[in-house]
PDB file of N, CA and C in Angstrom:
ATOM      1  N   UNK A   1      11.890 -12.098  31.195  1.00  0.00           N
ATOM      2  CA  UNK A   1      11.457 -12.598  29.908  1.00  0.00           C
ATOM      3  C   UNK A   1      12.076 -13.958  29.636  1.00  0.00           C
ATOM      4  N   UNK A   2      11.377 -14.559  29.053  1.00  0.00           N
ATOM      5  CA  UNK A   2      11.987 -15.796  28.806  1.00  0.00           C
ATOM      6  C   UNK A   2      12.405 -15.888  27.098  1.00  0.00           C
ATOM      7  N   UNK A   3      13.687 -17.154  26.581  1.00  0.00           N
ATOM      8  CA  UNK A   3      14.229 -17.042  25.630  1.00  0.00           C
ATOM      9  C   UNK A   3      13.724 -18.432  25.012  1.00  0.00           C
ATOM     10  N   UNK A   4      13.343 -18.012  23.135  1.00  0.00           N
ATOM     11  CA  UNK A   4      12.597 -18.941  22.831  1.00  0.00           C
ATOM     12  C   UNK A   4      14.113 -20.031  22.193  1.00  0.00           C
ATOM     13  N   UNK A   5      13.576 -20.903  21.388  1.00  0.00           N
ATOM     14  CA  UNK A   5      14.595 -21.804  21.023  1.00  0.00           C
ATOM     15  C   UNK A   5      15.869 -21.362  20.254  1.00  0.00           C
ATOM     16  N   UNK A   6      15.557 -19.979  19.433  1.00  0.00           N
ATOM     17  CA  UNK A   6      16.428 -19.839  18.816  1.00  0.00           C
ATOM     18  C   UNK A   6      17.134 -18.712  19.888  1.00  0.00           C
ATOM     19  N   UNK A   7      17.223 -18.605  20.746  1.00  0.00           N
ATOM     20  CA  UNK A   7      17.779 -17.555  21.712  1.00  0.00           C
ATOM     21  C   UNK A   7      17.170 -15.686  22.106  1.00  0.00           C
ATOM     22  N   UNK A   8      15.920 -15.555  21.442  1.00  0.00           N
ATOM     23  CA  UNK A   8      14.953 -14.199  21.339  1.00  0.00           C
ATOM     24  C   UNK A   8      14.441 -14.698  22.320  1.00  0.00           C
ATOM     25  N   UNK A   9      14.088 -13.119  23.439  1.00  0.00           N
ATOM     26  CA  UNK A   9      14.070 -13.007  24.484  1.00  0.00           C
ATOM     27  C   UNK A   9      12.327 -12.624  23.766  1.00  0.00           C
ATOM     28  N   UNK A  10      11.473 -13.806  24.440  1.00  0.00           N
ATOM     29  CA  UNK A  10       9.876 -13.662  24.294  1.00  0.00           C
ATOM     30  C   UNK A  10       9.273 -13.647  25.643  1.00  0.00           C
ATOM     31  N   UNK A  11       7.559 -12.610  25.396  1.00  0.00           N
ATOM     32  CA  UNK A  11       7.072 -11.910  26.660  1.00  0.00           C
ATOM     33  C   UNK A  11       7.109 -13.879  27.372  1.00  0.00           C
ATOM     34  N   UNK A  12       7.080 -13.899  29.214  1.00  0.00           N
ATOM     35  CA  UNK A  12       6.338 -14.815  29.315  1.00  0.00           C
ATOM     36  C   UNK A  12       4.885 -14.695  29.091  1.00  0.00           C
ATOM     37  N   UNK A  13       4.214 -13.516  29.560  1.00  0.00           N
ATOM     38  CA  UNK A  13       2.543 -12.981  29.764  1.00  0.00           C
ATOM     39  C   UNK A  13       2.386 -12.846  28.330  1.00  0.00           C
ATOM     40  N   UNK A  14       0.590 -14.058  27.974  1.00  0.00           N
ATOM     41  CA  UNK A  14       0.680 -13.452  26.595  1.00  0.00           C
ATOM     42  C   UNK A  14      -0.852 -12.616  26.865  1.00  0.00           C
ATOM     43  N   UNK A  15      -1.048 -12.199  25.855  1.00  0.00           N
ATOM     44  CA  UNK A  15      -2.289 -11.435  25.627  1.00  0.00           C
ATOM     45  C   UNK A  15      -3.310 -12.063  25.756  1.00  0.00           C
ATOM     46  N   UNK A  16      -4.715 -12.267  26.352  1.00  0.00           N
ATOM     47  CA  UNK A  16      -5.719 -13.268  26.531  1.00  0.00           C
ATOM     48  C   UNK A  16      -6.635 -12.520  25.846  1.00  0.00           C
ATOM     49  N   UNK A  17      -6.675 -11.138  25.187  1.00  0.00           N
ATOM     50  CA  UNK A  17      -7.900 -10.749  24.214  1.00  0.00           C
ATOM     51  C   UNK A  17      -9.420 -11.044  25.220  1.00  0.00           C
ATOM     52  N   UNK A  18     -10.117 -11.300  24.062  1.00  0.00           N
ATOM     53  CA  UNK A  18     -11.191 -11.526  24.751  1.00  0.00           C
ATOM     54  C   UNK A  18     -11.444 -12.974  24.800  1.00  0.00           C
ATOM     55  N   UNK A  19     -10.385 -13.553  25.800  1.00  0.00           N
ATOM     56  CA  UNK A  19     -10.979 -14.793  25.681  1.00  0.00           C
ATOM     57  C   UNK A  19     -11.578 -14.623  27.281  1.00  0.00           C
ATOM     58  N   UNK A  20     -12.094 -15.756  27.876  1.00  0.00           N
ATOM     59  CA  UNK A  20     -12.714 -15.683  29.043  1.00  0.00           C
ATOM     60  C   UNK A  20     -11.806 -16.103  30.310  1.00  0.00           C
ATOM     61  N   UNK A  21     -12.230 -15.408  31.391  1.00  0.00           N
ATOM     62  CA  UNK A  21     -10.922 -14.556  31.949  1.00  0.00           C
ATOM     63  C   UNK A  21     -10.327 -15.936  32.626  1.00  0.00           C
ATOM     64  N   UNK A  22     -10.754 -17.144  32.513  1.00  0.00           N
ATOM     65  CA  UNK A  22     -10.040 -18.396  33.080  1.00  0.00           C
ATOM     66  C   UNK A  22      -9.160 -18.626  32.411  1.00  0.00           C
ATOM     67  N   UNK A  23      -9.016 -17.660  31.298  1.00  0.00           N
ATOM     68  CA  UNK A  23      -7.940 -18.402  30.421  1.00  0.00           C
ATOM     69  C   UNK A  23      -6.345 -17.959  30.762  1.00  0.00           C
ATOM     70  N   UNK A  24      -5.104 -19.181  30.332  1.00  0.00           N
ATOM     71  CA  UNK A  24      -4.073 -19.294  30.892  1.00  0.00           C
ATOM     72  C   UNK A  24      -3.598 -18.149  30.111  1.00  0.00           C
ATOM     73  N   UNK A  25      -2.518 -17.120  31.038  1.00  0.00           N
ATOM     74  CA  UNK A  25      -2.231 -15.976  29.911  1.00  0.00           C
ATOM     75  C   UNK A  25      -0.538 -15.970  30.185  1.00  0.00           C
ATOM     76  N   UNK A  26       0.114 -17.182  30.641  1.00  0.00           N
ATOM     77  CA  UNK A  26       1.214 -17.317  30.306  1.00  0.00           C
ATOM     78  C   UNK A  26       2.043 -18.272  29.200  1.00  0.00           C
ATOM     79  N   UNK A  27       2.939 -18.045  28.471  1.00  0.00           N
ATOM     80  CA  UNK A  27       3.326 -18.782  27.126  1.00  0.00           C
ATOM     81  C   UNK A  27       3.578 -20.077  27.568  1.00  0.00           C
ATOM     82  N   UNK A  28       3.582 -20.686  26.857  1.00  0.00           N
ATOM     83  CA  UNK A  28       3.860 -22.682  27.137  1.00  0.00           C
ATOM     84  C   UNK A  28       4.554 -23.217  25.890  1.00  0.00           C
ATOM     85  N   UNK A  29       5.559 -23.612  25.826  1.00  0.00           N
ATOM     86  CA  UNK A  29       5.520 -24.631  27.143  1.00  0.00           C
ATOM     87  C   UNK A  29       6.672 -23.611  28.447  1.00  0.00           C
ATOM     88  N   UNK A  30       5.842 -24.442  29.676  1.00  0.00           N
ATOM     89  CA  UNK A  30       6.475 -23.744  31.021  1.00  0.00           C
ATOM     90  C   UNK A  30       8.133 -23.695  30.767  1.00  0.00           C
ATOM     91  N   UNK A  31       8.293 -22.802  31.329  1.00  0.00           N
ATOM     92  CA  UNK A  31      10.361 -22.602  31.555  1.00  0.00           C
ATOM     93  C   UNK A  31      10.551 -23.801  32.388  1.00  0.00           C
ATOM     94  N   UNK A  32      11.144 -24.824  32.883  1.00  0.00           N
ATOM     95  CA  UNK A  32      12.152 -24.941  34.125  1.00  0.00           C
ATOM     96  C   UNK A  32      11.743 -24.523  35.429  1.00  0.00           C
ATOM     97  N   UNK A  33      12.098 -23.008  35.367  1.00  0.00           N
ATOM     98  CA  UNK A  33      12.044 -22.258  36.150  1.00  0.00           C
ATOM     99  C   UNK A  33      10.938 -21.885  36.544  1.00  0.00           C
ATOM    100  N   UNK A  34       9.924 -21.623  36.015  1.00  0.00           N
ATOM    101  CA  UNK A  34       8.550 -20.883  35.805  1.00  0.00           C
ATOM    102  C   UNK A  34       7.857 -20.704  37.154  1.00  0.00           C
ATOM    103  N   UNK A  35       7.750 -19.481  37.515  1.00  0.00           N
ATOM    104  CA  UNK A  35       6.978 -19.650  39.198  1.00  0.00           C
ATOM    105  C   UNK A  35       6.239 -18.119  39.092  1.00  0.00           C
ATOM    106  N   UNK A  36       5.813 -18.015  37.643  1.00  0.00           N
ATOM    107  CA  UNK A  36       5.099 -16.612  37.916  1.00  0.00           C
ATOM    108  C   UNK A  36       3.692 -16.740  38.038  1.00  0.00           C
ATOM    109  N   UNK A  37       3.323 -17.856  38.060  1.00  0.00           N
ATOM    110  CA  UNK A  37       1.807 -18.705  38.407  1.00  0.00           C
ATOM    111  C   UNK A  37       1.659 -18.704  39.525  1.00  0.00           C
ATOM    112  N   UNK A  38       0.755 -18.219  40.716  1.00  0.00           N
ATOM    113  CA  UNK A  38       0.297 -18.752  41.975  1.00  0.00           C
ATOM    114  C   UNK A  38      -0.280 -20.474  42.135  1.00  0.00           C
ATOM    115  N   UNK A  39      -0.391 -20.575  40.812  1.00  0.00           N
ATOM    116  CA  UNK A  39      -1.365 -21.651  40.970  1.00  0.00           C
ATOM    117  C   UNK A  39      -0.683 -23.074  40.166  1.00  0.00           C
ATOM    118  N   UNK A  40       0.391 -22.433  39.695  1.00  0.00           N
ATOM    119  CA  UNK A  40       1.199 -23.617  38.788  1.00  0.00           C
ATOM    120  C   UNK A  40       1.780 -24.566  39.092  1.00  0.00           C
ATOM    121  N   UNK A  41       1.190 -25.364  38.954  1.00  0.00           N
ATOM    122  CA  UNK A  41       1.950 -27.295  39.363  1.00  0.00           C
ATOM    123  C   UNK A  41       2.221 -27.750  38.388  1.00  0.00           C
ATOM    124  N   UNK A  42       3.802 -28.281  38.146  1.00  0.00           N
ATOM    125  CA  UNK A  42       4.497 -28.652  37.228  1.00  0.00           C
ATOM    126  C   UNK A  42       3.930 -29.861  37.140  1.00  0.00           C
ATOM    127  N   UNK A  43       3.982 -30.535  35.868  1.00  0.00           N
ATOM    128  CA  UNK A  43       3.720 -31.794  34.842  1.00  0.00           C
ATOM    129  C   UNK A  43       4.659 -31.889  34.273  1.00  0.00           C
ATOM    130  N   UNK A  44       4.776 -32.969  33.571  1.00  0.00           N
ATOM    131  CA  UNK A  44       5.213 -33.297  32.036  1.00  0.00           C
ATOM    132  C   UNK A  44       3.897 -34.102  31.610  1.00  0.00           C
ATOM    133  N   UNK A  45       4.198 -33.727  30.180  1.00  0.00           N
ATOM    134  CA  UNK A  45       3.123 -34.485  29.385  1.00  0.00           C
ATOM    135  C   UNK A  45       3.980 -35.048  27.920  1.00  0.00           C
ATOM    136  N   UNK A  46       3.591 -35.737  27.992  1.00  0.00           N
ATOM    137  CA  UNK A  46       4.259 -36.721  26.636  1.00  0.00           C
ATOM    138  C   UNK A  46       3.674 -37.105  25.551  1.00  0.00           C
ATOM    139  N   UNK A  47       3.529 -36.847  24.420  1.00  0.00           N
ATOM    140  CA  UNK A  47       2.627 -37.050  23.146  1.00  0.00           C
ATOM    141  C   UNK A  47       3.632 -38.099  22.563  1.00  0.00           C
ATOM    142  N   UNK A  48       2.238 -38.671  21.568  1.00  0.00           N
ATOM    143  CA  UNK A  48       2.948 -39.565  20.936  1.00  0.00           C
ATOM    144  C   UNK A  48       2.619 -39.289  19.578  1.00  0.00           C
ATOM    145  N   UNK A  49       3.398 -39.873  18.093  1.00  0.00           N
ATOM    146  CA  UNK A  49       2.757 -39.087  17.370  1.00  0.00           C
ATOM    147  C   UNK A  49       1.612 -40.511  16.485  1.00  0.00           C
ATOM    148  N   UNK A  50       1.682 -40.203  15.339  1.00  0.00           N
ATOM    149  CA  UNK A  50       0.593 -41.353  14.768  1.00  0.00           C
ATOM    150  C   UNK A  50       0.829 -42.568  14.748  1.00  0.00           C
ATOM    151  N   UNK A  51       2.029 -43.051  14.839  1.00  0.00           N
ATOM    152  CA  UNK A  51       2.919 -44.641  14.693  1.00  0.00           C
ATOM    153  C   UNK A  51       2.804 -44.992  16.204  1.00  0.00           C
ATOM    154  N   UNK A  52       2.598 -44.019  17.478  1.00  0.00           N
ATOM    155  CA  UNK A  52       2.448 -43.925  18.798  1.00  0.00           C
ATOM    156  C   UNK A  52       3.797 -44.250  19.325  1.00  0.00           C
ATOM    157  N   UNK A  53       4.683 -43.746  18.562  1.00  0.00           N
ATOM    158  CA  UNK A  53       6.091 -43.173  19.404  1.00  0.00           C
ATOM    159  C   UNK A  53       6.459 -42.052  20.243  1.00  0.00           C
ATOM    160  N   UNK A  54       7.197 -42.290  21.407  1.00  0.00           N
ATOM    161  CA  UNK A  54       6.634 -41.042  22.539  1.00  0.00           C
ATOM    162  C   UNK A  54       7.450 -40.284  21.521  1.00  0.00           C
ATOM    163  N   UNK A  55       6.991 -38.540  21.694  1.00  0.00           N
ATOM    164  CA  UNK A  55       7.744 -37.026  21.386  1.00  0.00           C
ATOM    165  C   UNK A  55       8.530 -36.726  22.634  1.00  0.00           C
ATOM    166  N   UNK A  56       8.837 -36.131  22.411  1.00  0.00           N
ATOM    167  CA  UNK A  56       9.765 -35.372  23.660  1.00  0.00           C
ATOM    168  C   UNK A  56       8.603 -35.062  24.747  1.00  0.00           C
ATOM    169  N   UNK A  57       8.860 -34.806  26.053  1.00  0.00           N
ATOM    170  CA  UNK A  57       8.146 -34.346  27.105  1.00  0.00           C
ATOM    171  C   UNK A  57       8.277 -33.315  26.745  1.00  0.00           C
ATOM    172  N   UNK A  58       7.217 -31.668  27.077  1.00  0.00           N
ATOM    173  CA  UNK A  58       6.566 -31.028  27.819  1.00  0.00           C
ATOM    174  C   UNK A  58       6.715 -30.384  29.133  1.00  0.00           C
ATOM    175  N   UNK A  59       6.773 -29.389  29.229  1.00  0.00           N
ATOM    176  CA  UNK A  59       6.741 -28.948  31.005  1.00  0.00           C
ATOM    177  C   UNK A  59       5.304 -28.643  30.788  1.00  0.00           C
ATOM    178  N   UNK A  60       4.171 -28.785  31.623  1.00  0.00           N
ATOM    179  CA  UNK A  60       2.753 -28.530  31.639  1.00  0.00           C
ATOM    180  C   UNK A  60       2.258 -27.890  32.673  1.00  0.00           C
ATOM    181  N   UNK A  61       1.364 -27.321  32.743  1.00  0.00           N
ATOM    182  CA  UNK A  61       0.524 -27.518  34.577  1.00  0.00           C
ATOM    183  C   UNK A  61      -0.497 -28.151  34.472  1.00  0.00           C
ATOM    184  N   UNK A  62      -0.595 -29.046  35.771  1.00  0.00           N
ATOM    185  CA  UNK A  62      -1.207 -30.002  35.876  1.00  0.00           C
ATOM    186  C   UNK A  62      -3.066 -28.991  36.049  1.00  0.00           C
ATOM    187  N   UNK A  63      -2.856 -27.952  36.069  1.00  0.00           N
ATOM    188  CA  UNK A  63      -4.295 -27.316  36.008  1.00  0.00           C
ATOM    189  C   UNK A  63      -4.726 -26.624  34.836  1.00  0.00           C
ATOM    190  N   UNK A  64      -3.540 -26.830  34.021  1.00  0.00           N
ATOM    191  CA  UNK A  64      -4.207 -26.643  32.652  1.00  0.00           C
ATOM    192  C   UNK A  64      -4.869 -27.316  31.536  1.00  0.00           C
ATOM    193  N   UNK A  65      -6.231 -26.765  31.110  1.00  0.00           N
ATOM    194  CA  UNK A  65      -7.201 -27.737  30.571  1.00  0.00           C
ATOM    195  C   UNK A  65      -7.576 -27.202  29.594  1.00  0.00           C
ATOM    196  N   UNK A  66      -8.361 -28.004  28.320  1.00  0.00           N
ATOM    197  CA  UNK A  66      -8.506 -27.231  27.069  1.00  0.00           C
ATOM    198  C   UNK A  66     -10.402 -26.573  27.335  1.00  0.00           C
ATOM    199  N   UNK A  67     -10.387 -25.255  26.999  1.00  0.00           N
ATOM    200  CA  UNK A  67     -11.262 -24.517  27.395  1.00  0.00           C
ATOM    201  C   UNK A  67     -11.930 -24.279  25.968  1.00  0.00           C
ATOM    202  N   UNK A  68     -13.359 -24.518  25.898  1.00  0.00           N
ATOM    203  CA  UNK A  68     -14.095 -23.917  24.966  1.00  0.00           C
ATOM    204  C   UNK A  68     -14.586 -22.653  25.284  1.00  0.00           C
ATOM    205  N   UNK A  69     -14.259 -21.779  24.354  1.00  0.00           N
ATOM    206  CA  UNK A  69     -15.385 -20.088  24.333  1.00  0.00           C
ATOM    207  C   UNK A  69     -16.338 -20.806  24.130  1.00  0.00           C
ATOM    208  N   UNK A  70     -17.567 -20.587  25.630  1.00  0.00           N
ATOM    209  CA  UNK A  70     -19.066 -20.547  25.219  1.00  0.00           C
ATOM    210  C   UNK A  70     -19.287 -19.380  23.575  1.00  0.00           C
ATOM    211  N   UNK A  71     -18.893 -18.572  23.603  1.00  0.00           N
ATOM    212  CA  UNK A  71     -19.138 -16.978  22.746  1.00  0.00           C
ATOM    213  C   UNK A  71     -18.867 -17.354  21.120  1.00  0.00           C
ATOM    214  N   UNK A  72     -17.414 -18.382  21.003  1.00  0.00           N
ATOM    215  CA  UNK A  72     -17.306 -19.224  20.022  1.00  0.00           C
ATOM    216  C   UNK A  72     -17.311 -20.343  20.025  1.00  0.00           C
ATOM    217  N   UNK A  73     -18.469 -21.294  19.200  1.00  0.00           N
ATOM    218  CA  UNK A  73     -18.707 -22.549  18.957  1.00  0.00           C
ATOM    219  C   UNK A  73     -17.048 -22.893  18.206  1.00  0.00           C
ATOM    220  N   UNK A  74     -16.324 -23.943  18.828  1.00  0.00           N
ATOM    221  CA  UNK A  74     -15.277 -24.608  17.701  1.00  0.00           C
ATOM    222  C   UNK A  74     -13.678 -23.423  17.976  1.00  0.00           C
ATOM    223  N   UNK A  75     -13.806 -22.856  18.855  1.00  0.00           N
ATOM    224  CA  UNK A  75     -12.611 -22.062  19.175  1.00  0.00           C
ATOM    225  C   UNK A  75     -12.261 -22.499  20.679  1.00  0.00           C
ATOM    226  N   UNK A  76     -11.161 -23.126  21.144  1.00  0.00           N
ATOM    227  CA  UNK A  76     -10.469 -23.714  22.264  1.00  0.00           C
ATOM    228  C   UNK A  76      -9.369 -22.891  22.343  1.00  0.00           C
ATOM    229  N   UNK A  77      -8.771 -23.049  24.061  1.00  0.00           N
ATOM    230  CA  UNK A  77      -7.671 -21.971  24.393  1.00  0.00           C
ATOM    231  C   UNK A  77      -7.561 -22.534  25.904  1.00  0.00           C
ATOM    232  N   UNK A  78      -6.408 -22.473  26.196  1.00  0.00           N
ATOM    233  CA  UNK A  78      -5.632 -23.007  27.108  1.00  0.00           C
ATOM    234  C   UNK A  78      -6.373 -22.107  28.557  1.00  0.00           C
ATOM    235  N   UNK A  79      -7.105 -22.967  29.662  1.00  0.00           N
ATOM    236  CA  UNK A  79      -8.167 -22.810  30.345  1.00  0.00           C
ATOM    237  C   UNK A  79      -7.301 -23.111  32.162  1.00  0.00           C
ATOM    238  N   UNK A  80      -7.656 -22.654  32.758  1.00  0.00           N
ATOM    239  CA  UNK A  80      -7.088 -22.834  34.630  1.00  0.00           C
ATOM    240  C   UNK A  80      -8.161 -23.339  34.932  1.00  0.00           C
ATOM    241  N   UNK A  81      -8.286 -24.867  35.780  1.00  0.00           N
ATOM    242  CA  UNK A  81      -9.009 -25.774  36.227  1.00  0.00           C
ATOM    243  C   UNK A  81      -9.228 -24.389  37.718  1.00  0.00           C
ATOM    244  N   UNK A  82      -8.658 -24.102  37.832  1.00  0.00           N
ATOM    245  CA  UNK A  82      -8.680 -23.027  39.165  1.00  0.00           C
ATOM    246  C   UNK A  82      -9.585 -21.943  39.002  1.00  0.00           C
ATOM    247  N   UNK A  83      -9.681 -21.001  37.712  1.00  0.00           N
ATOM    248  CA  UNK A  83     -10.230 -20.068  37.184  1.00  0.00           C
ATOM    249  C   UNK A  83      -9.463 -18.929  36.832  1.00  0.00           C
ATOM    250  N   UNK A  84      -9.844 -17.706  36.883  1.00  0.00           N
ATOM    251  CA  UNK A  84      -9.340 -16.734  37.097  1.00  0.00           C
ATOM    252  C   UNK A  84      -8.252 -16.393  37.982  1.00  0.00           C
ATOM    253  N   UNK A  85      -7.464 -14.918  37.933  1.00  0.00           N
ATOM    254  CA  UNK A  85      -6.572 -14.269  38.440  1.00  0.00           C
ATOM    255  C   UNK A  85      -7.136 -14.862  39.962  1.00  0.00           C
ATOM    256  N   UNK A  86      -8.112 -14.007  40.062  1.00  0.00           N
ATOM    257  CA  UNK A  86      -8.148 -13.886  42.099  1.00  0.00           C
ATOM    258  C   UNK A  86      -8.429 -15.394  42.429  1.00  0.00           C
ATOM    259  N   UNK A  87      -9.036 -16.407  41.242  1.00  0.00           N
ATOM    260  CA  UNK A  87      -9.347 -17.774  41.645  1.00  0.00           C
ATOM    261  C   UNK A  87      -7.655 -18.463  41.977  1.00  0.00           C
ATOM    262  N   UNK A  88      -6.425 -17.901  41.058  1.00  0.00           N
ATOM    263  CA  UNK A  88      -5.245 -18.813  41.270  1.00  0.00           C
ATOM    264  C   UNK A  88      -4.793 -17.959  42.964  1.00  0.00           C
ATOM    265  N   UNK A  89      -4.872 -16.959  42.758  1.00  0.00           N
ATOM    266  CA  UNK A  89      -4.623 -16.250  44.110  1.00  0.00           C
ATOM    267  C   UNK A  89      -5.169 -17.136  45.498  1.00  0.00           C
ATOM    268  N   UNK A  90      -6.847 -17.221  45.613  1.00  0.00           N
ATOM    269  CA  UNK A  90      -7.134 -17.656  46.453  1.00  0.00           C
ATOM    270  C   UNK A  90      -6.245 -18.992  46.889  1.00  0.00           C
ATOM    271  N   UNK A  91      -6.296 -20.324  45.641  1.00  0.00           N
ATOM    272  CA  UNK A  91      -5.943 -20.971  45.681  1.00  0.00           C
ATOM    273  C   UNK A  91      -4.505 -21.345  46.416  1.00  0.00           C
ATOM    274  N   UNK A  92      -3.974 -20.450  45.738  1.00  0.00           N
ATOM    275  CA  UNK A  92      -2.423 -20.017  46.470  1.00  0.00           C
ATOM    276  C   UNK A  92      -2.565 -20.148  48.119  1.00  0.00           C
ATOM    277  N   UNK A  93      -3.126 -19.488  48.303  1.00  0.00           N
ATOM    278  CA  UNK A  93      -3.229 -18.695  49.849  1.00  0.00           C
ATOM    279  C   UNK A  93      -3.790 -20.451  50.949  1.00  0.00           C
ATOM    280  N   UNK A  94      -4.553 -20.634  50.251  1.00  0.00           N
ATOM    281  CA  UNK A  94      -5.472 -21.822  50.710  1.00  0.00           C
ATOM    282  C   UNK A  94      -4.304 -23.104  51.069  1.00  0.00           C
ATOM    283  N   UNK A  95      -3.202 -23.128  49.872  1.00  0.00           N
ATOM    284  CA  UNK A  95      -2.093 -24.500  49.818  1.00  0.00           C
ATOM    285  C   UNK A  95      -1.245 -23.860  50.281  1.00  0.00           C
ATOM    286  N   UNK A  96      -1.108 -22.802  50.516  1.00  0.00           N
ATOM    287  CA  UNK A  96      -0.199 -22.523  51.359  1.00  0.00           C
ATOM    288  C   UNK A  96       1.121 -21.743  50.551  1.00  0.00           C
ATOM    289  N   UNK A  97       0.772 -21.632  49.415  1.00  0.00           N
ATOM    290  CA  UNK A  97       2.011 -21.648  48.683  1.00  0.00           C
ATOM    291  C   UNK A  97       2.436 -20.496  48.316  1.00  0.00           C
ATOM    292  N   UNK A  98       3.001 -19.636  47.011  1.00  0.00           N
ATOM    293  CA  UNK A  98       3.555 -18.370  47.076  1.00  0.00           C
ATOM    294  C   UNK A  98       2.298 -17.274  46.411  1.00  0.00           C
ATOM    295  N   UNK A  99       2.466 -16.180  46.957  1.00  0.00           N
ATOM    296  CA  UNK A  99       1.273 -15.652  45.930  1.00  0.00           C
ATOM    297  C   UNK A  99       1.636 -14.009  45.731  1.00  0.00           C
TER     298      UNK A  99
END
């Protein structure tokens, strides 16, 4: 489990409901550590805010993308450029990497 800012030990796996099954179902921002992804390639991403001063970095994956529900018009949710479970799996297997 991973520990949020104030030191509470939160799930990493969150609940994906019915969103569509590409969707990312681990919490973000990534740990450090984070390697429970087959398919996870670390980023940083850096926002800036309205004056366009950088925020703090981000740990990201570089295959995570903002996903519209076809099912809901105007509802977005954190999406795998990869796809699905067996899609990060394959992927895995293919780069060679852990799975």
């Amino acid at each position: 489990m991973a520990v949020n800012a104030v030191g509470a030990a939160v799930p990493t796996k969150r609940k994906t409901g019915d969103l569509p099954s590409d969707a990312c179902p681990f919490s973000r921002p990534f740990r450090p550590d984070f390697d429970e992804c087959p398919g996870y390639l670390a980023a940083e991403y850096t926002a800036v805010d309205m004056t366009y001063r950088q925020l703090a970095p981000v740990a990201t994956c570089l295959h995570l993308l903002v996903g519209q529900d076809p099912r809901r018009p105007g509802r977005h949710y954190g999406a795998c450029a990869l796809g699905d479970e067996a899609a990060r799996q394959a992927w895995a297997r293919r780069a060679g990497s852990r799975t």
